[in-house]
C-alpha atoms as a PDB file:
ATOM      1  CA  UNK A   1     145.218 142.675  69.826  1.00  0.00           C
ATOM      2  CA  UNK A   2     147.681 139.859  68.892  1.00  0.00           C
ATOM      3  CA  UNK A   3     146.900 138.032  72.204  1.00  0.00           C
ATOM      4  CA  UNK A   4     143.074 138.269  71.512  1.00  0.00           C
ATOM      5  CA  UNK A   5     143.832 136.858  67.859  1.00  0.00           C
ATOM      6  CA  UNK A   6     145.559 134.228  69.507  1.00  0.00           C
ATOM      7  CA  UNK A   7     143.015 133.292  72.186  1.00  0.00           C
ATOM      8  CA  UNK A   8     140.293 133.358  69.473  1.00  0.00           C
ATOM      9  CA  UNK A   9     142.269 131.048  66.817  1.00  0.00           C
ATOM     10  CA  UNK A  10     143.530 128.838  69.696  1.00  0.00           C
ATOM     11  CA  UNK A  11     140.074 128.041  70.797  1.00  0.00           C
ATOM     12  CA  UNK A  12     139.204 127.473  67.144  1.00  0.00           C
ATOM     13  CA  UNK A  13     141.355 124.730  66.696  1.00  0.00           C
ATOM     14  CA  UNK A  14     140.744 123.520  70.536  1.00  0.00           C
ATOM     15  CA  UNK A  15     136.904 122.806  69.209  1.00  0.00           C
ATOM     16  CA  UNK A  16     138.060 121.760  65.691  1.00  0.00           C
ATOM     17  CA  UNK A  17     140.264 119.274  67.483  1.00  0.00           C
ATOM     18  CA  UNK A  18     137.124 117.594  68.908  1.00  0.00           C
ATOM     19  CA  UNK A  19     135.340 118.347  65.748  1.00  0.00           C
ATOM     20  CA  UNK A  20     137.664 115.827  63.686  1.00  0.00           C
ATOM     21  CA  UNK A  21     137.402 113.258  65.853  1.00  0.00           C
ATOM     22  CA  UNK A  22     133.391 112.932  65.290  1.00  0.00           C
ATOM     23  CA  UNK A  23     133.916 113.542  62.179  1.00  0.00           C
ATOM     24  CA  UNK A  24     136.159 110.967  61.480  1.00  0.00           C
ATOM     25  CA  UNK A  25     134.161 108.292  63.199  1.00  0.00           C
ATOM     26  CA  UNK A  26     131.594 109.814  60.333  1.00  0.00           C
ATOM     27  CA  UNK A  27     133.685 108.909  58.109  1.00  0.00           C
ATOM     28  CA  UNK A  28     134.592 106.045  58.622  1.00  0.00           C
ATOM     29  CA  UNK A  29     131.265 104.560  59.104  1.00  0.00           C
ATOM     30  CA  UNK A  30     130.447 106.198  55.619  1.00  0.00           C
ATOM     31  CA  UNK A  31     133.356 105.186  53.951  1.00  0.00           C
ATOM     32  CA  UNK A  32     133.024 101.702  54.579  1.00  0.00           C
ATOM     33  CA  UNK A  33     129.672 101.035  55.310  1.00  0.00           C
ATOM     34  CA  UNK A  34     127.816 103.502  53.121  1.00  0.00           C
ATOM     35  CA  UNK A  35     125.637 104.977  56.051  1.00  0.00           C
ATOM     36  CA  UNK A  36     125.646 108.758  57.141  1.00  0.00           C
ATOM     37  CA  UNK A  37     125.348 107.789  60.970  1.00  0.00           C
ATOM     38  CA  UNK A  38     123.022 110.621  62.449  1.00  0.00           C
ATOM     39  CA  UNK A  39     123.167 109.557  65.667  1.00  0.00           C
ATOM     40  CA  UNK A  40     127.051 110.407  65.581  1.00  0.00           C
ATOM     41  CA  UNK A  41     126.456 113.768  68.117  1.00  0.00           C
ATOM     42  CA  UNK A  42     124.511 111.393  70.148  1.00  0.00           C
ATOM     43  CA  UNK A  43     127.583 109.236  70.826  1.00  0.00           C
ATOM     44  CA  UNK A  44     129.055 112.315  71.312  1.00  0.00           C
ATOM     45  CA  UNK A  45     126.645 113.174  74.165  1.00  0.00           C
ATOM     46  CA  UNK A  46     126.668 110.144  75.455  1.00  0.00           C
ATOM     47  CA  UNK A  47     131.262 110.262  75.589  1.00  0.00           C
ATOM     48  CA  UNK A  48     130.637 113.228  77.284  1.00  0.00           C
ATOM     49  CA  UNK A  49     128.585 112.051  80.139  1.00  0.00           C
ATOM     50  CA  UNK A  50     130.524 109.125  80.554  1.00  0.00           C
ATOM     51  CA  UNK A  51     133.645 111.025  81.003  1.00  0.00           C
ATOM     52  CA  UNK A  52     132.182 113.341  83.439  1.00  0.00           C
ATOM     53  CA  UNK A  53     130.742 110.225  85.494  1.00  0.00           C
ATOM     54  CA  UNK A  54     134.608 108.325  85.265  1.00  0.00           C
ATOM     55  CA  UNK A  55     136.220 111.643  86.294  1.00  0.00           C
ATOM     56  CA  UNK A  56     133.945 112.109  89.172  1.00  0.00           C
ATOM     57  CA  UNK A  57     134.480 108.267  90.053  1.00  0.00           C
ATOM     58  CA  UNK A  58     137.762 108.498  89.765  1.00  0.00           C
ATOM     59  CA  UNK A  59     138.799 111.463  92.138  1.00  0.00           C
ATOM     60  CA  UNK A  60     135.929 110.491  94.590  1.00  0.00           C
ATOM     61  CA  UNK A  61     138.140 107.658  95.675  1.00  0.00           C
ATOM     62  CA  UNK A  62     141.335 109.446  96.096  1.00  0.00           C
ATOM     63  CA  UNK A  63     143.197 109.596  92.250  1.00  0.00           C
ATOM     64  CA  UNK A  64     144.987 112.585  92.105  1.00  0.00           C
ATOM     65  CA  UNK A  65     143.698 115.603  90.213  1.00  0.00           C
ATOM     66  CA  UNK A  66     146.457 116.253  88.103  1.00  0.00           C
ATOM     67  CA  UNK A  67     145.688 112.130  86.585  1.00  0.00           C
ATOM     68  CA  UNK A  68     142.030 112.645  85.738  1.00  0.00           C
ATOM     69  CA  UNK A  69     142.510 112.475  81.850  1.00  0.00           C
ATOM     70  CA  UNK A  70     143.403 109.182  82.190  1.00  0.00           C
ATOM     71  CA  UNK A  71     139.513 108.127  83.306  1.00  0.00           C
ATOM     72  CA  UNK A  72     138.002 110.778  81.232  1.00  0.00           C
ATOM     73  CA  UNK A  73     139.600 109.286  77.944  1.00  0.00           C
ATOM     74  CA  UNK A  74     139.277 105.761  78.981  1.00  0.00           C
ATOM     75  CA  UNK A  75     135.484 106.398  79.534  1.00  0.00           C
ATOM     76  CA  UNK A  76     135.099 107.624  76.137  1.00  0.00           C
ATOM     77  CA  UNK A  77     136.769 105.152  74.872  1.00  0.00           C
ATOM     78  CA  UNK A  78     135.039 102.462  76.276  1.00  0.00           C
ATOM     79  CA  UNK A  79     131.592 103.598  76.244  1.00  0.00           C
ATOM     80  CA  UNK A  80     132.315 103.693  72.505  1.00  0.00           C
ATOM     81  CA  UNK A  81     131.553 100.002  72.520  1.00  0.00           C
ATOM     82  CA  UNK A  82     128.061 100.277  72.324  1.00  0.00           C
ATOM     83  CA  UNK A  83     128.518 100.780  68.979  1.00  0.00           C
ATOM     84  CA  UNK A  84     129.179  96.738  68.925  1.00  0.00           C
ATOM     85  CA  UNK A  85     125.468  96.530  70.172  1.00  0.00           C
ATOM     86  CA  UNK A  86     123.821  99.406  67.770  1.00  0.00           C
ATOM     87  CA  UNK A  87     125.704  97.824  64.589  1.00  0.00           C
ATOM     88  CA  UNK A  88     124.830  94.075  65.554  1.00  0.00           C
ATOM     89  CA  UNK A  89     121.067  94.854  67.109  1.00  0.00           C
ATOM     90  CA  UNK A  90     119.943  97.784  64.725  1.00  0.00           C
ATOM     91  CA  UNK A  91     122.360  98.422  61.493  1.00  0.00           C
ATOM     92  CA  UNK A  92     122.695  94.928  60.242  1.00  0.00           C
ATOM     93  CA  UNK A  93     119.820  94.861  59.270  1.00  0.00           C
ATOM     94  CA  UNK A  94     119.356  97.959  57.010  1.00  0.00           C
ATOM     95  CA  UNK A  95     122.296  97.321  54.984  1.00  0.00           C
ATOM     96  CA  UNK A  96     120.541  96.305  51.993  1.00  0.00           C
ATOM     97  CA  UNK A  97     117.677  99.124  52.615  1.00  0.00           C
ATOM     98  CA  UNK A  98     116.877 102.553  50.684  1.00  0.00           C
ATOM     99  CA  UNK A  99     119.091 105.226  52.290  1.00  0.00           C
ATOM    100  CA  UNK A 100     116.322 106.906  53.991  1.00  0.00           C
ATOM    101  CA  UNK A 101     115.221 103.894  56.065  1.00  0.00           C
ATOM    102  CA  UNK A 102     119.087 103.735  57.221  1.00  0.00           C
ATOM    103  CA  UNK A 103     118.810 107.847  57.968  1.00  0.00           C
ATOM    104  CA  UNK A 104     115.446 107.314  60.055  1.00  0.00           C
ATOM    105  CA  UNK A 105     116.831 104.716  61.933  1.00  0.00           C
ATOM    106  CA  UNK A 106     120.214 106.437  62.905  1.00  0.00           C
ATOM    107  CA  UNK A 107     117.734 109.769  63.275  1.00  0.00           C
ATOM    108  CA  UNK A 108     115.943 107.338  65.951  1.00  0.00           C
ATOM    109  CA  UNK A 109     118.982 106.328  67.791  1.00  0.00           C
ATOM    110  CA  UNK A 110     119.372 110.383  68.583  1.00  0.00           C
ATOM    111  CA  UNK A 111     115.821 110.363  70.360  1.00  0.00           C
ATOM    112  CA  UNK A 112     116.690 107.398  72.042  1.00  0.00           C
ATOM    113  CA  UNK A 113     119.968 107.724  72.951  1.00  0.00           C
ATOM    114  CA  UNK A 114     118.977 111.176  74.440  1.00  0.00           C
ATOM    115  CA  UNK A 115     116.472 109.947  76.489  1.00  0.00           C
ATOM    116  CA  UNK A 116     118.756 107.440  77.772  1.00  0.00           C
ATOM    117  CA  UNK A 117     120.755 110.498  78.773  1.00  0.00           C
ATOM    118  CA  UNK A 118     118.414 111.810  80.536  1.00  0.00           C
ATOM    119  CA  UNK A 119     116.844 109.306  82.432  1.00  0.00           C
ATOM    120  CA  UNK A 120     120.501 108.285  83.887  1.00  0.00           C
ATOM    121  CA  UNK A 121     122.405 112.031  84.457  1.00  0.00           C
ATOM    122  CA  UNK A 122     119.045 114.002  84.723  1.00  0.00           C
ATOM    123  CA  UNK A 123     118.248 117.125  82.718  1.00  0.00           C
ATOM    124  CA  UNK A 124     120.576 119.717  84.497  1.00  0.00           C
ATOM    125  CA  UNK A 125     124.478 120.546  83.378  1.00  0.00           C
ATOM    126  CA  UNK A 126     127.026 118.478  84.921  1.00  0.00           C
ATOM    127  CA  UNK A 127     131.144 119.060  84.515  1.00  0.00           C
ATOM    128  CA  UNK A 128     134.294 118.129  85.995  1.00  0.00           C
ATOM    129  CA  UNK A 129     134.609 121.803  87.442  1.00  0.00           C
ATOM    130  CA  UNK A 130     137.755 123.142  87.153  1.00  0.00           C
ATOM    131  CA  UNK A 131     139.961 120.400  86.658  1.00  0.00           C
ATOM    132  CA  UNK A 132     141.564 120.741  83.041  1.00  0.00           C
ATOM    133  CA  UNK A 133     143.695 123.745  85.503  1.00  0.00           C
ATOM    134  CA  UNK A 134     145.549 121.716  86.897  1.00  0.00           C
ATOM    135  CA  UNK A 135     148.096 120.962  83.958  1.00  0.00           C
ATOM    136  CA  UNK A 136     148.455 124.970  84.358  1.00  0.00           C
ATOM    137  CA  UNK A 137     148.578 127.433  81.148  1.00  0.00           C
ATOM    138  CA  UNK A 138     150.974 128.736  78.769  1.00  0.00           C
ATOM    139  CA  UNK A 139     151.702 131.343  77.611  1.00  0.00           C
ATOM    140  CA  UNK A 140     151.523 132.270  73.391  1.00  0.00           C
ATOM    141  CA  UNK A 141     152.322 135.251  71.845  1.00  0.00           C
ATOM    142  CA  UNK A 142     151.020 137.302  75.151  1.00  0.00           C
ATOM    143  CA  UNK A 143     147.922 135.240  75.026  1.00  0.00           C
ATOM    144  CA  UNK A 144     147.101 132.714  78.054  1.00  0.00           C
ATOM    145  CA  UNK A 145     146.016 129.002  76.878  1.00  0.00           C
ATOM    146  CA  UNK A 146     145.275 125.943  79.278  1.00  0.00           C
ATOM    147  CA  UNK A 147     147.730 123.437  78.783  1.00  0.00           C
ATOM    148  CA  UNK A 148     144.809 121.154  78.856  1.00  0.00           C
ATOM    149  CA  UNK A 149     143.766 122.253  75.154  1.00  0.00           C
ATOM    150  CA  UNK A 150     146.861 121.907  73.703  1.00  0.00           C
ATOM    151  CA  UNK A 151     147.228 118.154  74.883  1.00  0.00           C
ATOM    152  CA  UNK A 152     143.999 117.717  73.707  1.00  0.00           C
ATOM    153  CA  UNK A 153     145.192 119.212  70.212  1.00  0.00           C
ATOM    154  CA  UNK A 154     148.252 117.387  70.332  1.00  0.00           C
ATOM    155  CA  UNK A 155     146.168 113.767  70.688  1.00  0.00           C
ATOM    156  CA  UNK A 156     144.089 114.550  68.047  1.00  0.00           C
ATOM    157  CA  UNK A 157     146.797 115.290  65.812  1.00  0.00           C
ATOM    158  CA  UNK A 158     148.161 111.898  67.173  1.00  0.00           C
ATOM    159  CA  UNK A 159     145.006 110.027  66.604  1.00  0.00           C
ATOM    160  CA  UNK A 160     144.928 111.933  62.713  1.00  0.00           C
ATOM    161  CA  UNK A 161     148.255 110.439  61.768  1.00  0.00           C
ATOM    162  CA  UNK A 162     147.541 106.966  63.852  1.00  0.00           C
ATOM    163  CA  UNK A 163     144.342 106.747  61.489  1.00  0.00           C
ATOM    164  CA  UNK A 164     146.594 107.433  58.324  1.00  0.00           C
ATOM    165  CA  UNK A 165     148.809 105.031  59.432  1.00  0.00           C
ATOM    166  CA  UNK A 166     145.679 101.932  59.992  1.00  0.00           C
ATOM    167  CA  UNK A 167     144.254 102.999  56.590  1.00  0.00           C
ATOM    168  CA  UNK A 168     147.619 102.466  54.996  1.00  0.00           C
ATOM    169  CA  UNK A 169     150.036 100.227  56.949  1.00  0.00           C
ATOM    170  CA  UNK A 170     147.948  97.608  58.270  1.00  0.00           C
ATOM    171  CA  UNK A 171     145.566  94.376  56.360  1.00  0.00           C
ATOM    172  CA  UNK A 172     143.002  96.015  58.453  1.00  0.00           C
ATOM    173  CA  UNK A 173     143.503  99.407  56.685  1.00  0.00           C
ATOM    174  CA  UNK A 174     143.770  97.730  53.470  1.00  0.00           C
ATOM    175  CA  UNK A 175     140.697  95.548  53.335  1.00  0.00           C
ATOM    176  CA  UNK A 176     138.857  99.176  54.746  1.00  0.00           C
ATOM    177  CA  UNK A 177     139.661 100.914  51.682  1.00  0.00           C
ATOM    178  CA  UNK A 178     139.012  97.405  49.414  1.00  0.00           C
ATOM    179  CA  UNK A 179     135.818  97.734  51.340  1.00  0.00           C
ATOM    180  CA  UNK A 180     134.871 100.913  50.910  1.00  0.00           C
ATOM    181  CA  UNK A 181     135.069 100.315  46.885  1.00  0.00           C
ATOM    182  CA  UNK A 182     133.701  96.763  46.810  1.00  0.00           C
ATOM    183  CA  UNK A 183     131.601  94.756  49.488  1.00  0.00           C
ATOM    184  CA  UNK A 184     132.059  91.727  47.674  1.00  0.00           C
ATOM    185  CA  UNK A 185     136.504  90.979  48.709  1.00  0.00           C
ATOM    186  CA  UNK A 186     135.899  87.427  49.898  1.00  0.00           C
ATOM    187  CA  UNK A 187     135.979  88.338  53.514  1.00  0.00           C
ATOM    188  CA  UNK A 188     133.543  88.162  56.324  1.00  0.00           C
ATOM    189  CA  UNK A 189     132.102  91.617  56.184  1.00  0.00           C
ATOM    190  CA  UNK A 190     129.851  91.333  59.226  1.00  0.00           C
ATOM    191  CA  UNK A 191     132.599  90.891  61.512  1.00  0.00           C
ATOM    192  CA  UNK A 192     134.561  94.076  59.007  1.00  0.00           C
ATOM    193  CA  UNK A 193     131.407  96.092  59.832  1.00  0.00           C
ATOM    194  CA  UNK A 194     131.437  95.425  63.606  1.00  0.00           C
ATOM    195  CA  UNK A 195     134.878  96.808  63.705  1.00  0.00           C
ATOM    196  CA  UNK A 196     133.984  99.766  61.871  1.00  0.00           C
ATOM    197  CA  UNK A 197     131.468 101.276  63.443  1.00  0.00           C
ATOM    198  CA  UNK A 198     132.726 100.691  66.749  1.00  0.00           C
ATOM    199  CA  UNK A 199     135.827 102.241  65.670  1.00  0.00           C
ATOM    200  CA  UNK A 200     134.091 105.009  64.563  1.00  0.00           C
ATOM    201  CA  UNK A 201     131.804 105.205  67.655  1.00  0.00           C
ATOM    202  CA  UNK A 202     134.948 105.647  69.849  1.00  0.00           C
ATOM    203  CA  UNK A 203     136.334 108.116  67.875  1.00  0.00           C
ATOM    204  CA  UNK A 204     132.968 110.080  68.505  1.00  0.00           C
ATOM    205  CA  UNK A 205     132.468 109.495  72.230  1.00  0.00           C
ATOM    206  CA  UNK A 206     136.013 109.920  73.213  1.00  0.00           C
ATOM    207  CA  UNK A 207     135.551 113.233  71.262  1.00  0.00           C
ATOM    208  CA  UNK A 208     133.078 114.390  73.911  1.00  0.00           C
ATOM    209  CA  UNK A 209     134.625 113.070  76.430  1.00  0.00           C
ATOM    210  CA  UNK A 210     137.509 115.109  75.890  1.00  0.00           C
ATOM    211  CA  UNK A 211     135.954 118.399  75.415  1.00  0.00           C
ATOM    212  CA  UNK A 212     134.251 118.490  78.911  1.00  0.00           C
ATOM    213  CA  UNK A 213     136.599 119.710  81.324  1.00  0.00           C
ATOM    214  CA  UNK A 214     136.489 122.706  79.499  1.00  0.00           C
ATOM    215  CA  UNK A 215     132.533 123.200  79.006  1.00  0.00           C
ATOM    216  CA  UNK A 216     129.481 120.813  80.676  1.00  0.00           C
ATOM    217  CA  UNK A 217     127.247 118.326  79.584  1.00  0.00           C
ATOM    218  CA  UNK A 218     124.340 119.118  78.572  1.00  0.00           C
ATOM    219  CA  UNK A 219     121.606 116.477  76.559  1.00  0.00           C
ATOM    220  CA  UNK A 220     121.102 118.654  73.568  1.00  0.00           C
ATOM    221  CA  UNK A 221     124.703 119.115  73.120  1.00  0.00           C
ATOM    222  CA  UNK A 222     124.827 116.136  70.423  1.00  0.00           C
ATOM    223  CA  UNK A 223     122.203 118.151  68.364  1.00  0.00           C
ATOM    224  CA  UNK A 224     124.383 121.055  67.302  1.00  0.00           C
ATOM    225  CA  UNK A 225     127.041 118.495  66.893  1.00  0.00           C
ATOM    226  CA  UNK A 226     125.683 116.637  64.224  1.00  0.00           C
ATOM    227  CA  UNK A 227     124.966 119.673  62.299  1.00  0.00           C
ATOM    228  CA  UNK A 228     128.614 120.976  62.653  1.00  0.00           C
ATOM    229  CA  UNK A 229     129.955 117.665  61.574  1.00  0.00           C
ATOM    230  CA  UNK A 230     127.452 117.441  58.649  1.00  0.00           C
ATOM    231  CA  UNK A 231     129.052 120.896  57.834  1.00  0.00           C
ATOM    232  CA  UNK A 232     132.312 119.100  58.299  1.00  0.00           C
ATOM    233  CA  UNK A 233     131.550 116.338  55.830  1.00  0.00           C
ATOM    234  CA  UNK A 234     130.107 118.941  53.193  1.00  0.00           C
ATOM    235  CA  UNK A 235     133.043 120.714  53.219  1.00  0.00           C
ATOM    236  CA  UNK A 236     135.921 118.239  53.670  1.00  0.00           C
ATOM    237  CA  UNK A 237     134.017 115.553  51.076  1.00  0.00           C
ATOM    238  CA  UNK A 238     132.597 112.502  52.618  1.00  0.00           C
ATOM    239  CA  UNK A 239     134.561 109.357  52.732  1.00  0.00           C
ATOM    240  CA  UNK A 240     137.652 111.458  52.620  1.00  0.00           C
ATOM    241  CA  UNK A 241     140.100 111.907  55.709  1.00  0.00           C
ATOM    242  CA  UNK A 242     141.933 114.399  54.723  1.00  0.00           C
ATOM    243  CA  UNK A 243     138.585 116.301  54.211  1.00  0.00           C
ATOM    244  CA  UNK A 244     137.610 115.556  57.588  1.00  0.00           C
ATOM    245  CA  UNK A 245     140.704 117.700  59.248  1.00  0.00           C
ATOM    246  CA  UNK A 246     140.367 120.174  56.357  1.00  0.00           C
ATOM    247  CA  UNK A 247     136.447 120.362  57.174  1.00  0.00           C
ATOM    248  CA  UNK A 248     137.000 120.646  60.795  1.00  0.00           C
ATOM    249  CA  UNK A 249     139.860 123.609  61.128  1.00  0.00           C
ATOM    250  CA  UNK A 250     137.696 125.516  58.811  1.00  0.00           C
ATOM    251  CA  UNK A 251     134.283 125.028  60.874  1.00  0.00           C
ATOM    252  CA  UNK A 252     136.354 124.945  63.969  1.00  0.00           C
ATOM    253  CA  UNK A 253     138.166 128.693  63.569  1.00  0.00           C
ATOM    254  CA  UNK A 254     135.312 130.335  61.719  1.00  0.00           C
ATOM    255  CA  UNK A 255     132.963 129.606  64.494  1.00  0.00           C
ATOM    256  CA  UNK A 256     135.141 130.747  67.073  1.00  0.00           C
ATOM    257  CA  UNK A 257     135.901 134.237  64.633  1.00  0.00           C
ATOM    258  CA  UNK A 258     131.907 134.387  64.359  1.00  0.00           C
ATOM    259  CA  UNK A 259     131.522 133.950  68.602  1.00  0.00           C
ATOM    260  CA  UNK A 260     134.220 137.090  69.318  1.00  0.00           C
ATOM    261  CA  UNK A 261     132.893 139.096  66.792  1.00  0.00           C
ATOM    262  CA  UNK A 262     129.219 138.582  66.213  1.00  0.00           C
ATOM    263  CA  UNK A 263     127.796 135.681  68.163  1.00  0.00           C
ATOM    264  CA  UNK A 264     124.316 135.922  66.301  1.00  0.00           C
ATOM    265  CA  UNK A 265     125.544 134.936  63.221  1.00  0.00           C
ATOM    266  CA  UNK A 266     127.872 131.697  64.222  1.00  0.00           C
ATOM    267  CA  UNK A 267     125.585 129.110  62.996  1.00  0.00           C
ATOM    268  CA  UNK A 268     124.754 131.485  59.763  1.00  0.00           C
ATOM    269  CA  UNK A 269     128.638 131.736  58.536  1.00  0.00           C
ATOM    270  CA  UNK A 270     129.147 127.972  58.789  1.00  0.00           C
ATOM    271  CA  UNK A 271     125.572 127.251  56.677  1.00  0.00           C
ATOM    272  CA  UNK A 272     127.128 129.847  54.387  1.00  0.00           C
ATOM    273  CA  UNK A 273     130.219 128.233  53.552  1.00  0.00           C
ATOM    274  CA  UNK A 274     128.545 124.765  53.528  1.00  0.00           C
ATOM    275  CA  UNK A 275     126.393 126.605  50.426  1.00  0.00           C
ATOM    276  CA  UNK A 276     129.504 128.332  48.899  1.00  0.00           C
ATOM    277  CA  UNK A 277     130.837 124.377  48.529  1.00  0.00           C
ATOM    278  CA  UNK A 278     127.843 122.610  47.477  1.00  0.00           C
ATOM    279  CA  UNK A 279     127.628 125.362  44.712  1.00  0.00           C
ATOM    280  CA  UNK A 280     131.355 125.397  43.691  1.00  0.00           C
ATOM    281  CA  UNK A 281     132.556 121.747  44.717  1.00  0.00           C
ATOM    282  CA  UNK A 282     129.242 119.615  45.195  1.00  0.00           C
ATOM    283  CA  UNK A 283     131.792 116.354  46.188  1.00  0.00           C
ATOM    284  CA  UNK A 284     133.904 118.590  48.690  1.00  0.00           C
ATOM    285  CA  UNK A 285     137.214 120.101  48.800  1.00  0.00           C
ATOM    286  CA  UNK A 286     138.693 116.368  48.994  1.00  0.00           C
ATOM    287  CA  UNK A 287     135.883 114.354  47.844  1.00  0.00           C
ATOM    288  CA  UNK A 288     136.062 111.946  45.152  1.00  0.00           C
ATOM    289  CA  UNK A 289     134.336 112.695  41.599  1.00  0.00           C
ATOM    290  CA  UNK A 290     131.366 110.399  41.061  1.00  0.00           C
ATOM    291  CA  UNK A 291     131.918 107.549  38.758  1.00  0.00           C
END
């Protein structure tokens, strides 16, 4: 019984692991630029694929097995610059525009993002197999884990505190938060924005780039995504963090509690807490209290 409690929580946190990184890039994009970027699972998607395609690449001409994390994260990472292209060809020019013009355009960038899916990978499931074995599994409390999802744990903790660190060490950080409270700092905030959401864009597609090897692509996959990190958001507070982590253990473990136990009502419990919050806490757990 202990092992199965640790094999459910484990995979909980595996999936809230890639959770927080969306939602960061969410964030992010939010806290700076004051636009809830829909099309956030569809960068997701579109990490995902990437990774799978570097991966494939990069063992189809001889690099070792045991080295294929190296492609798959640099794929996310660097597909992630589109968001250069979507901020400078599409968002810049919405700024200034009612909040539901900037939610239909992201809303467009999922339909056309996911036909750009799949007119280049096709409609069917592609993976990288069985690769995330090869870094072998360890053992927990009697419970088996692949070593793969604890590195994968591990670098989003890493990424967590290496964002803390940006918002708080750096000028870049600084101006951010200046940012996120007034547009109007006496810097160049087109250039500010740029950064931003392609920061945030990597953070989303080297999210689903990571959590491949240990499921498969699929071009709907960035729908359910966006609605789990809206849940995220809700819950954590949006513009906040901290919320962001908070938002995505709690999603993360309840949905894998919901799978072992009854899979019918997954999506149900995590609309159910996103409720319970709105009532009690509209702003979120971390949220800041409107002015």
């Amino acid at each position: 019984m202990t092992a199965n409690l640790v094999n459910v929580l484990m995979g909980g946190v595996f999936h809230a692991a890639i959770l927080f990184l969306v939602a960061a890039g969410l964030q992010v994009v939010f806290g700076v630029q004051k636009i809830f970027n829909l099309a956030c699972g569809s960068f997701y998607a579109l990490g995902a694929y990437t990774g799978v395609s570097a991966v494939g690449y990069f063992t189809g001409h001889g690099g070792p097995p045991a080295l294929f994390i190296l492609p798959l994260a640099l794929g996310g990472l660097a597909v992630g610059l589109v968001g250069i292209v979507v901020e400078r060809g599409l968002l810049r020019f919405v700024y200034d525009r009612d909040e539901t013009f900037q939610l239909l355009l992201t809303f467009a960038l999922v339909l056309m993002l996911e036909d750009l899916i799949r007119m280049t990978w096709g409609t069917a499931p592609v993976s990288t197999g069985g690769l995330y074995l090869s870094y072998g599994q360890a053992r927990i409390l009697g419970a088996t884990v692949p070593v793969y999802n604890l590195i994968v744990i591990a670098a989003s903790l890493a990424i967590a505190l290496g964002i803390g660190w940006l918002l708080t060490r750096t000028a870049f950080g600084r101006i951010m938060r200046a940012a996120a409270d007034n547009r109007e700092i006496g810097v160049d905030m087109r250039w500010m924005y740029v950064r931003v959401f392609t920061l945030g864009t990597m953070l989303g597609t080297l999210g689903g780039a990571l959590v491949i090897p240990a499921t498969a692509a699929m071009s709907e996959m960035g729908i359910e995504l966006i609605v789990e990190a809206f849940a995220v958001v809700v819950i954590g507070g949006l513009g906040s963090m901290r919320g962001a982590l908070v938002g995505a253990l709690v999603v993360g473990v309840l949905r894998a509690v919901a799978i072992s136990v009854y899979p019918e009502v997954e999506m149900l419990l995590i609309y159910l807490i996103v409720i319970a919050v709105l009532l009690w806490r509209p702003r979120g757990l971390f949220g800041a209290a409107a002015a």
